[in-house]
Protein backbone atom coordinates (compact mmCIF):
# COMPACT_ATOMS: atom_id res chain seq x y z
CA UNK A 1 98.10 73.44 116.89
CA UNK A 2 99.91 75.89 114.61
CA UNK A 3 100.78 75.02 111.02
CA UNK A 4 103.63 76.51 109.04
CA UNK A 5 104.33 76.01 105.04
CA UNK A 6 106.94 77.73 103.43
CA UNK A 7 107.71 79.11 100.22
CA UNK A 8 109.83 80.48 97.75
CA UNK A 9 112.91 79.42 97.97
CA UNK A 10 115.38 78.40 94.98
CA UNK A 11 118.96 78.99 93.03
CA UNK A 12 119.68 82.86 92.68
CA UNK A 13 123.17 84.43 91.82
CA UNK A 14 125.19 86.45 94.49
CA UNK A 15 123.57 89.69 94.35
CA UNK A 16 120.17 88.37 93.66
CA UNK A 17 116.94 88.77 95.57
CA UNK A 18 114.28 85.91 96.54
CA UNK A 19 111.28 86.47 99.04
CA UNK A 20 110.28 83.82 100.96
CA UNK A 21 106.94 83.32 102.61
CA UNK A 22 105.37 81.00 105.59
CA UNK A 23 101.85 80.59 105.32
CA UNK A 24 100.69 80.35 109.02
CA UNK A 25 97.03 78.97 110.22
CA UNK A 26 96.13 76.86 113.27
CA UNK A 27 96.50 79.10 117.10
CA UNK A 28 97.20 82.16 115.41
CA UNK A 29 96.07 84.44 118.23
CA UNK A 30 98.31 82.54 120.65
CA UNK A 31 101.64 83.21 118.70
CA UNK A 32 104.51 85.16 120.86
CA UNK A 33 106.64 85.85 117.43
CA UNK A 34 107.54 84.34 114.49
CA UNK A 35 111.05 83.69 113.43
CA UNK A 36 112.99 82.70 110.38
CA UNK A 37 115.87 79.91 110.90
CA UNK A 38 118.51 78.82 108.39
CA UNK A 39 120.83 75.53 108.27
CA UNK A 40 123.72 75.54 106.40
CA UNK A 41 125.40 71.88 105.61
CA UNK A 42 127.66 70.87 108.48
CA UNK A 43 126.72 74.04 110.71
CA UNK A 44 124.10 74.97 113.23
CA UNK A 45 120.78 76.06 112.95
CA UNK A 46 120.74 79.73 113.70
CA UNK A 47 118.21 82.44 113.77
CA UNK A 48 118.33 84.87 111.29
CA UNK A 49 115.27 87.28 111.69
CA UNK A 50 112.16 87.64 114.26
CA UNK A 51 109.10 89.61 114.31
CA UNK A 52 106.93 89.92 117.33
CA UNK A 53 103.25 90.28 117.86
CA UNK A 54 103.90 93.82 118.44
CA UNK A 55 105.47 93.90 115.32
CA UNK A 56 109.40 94.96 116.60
CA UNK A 57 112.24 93.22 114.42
CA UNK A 58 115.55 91.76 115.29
CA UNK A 59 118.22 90.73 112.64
CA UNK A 60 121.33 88.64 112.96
CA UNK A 61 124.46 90.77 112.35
CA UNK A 62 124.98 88.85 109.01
CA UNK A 63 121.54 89.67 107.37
CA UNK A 64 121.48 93.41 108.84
CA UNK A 65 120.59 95.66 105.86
CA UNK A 66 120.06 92.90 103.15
CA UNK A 67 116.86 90.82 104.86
CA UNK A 68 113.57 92.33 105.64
CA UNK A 69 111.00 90.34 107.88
CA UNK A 70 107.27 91.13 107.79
CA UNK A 71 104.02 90.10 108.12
CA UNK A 72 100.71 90.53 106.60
CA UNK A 73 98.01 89.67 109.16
CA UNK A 74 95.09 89.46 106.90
CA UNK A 75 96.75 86.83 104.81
CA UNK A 76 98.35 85.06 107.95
CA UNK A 77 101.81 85.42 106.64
CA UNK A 78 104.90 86.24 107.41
CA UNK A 79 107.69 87.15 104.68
CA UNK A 80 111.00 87.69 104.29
CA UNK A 81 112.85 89.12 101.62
CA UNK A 82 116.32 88.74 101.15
CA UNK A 83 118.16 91.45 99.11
CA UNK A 84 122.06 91.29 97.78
CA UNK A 85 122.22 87.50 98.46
CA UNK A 86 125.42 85.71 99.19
CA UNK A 87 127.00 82.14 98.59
CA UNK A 88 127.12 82.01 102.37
CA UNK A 89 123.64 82.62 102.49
CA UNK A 90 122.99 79.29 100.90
CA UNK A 91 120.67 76.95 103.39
CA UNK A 92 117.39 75.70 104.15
CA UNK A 93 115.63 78.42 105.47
CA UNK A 94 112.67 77.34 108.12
CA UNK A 95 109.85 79.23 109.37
CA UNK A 96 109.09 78.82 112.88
CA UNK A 97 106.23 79.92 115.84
CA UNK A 98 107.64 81.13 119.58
CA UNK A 99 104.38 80.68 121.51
CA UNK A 100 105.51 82.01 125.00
CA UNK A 101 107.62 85.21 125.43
CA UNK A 102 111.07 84.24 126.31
CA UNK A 103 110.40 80.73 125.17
CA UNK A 104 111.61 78.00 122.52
CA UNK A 105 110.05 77.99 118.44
CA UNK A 106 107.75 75.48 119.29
CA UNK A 107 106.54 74.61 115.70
CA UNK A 108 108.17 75.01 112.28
CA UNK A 109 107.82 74.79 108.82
CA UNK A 110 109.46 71.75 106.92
CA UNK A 111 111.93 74.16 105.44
CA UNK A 112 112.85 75.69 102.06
CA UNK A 113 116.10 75.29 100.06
CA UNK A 114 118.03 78.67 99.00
CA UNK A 115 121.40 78.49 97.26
CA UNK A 116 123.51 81.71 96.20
CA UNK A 117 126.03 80.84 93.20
CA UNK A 118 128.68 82.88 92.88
């Protein structure tokens, strides 16, 4: 059973930076990648950024060049910092384990709040 508690969220104004962290413990060893998730109000959940085991990174098109996933393995966590922040980059932001390649996020996080002011 994998765990997942975020962190670091909060109120930032466009242009701003925040990092936001997901402390992970419980199946480690089993974990395919890990992926970061955001919900806006009245939209979709979507994924924003993924690391693998291997360590390869994907981005959404709206994030390219502003967020930066990562991990640290000794500490069990997995980051993401989000540079030149936006109003439309307010959501909560969720943390979340893909256990088989190819597969769903089969755990997550209960989710941190980030809002951008303009």
């Amino acid at each position: 059973q994998v765990q997942l508690v975020e962190s670091g969220g909060g109120e930032v104004q466009a242009g701003g930076s925040l990092r936001l962290s997901c402390a992970v413990s419980g199946g480690i060893f089993s974990i395919n990648a890990m992926g970061w998730y955001r919900q806006a109000p009245g939209k979709q959940r979507e994924l924003v950024a993924r690391i693998s085991k291997y360590g390869s990174t994907n981005y959404a098109d709206s994030v390219k060049g502003r967020f930066t996933i990562s991990r640290d393995n000794a500490k069990n966590t997995v980051y993401m910092q989000m540079n030149s922040l936006k109003p439309e980059d307010t959501a909560v932001y969720y943390c979340a384990a893909q256990m088989r390649p190819f597969g769903s996020y089969d755990y997550w996080g209960q989710g941190t709040q980030v809002t951008v002011s303009s």
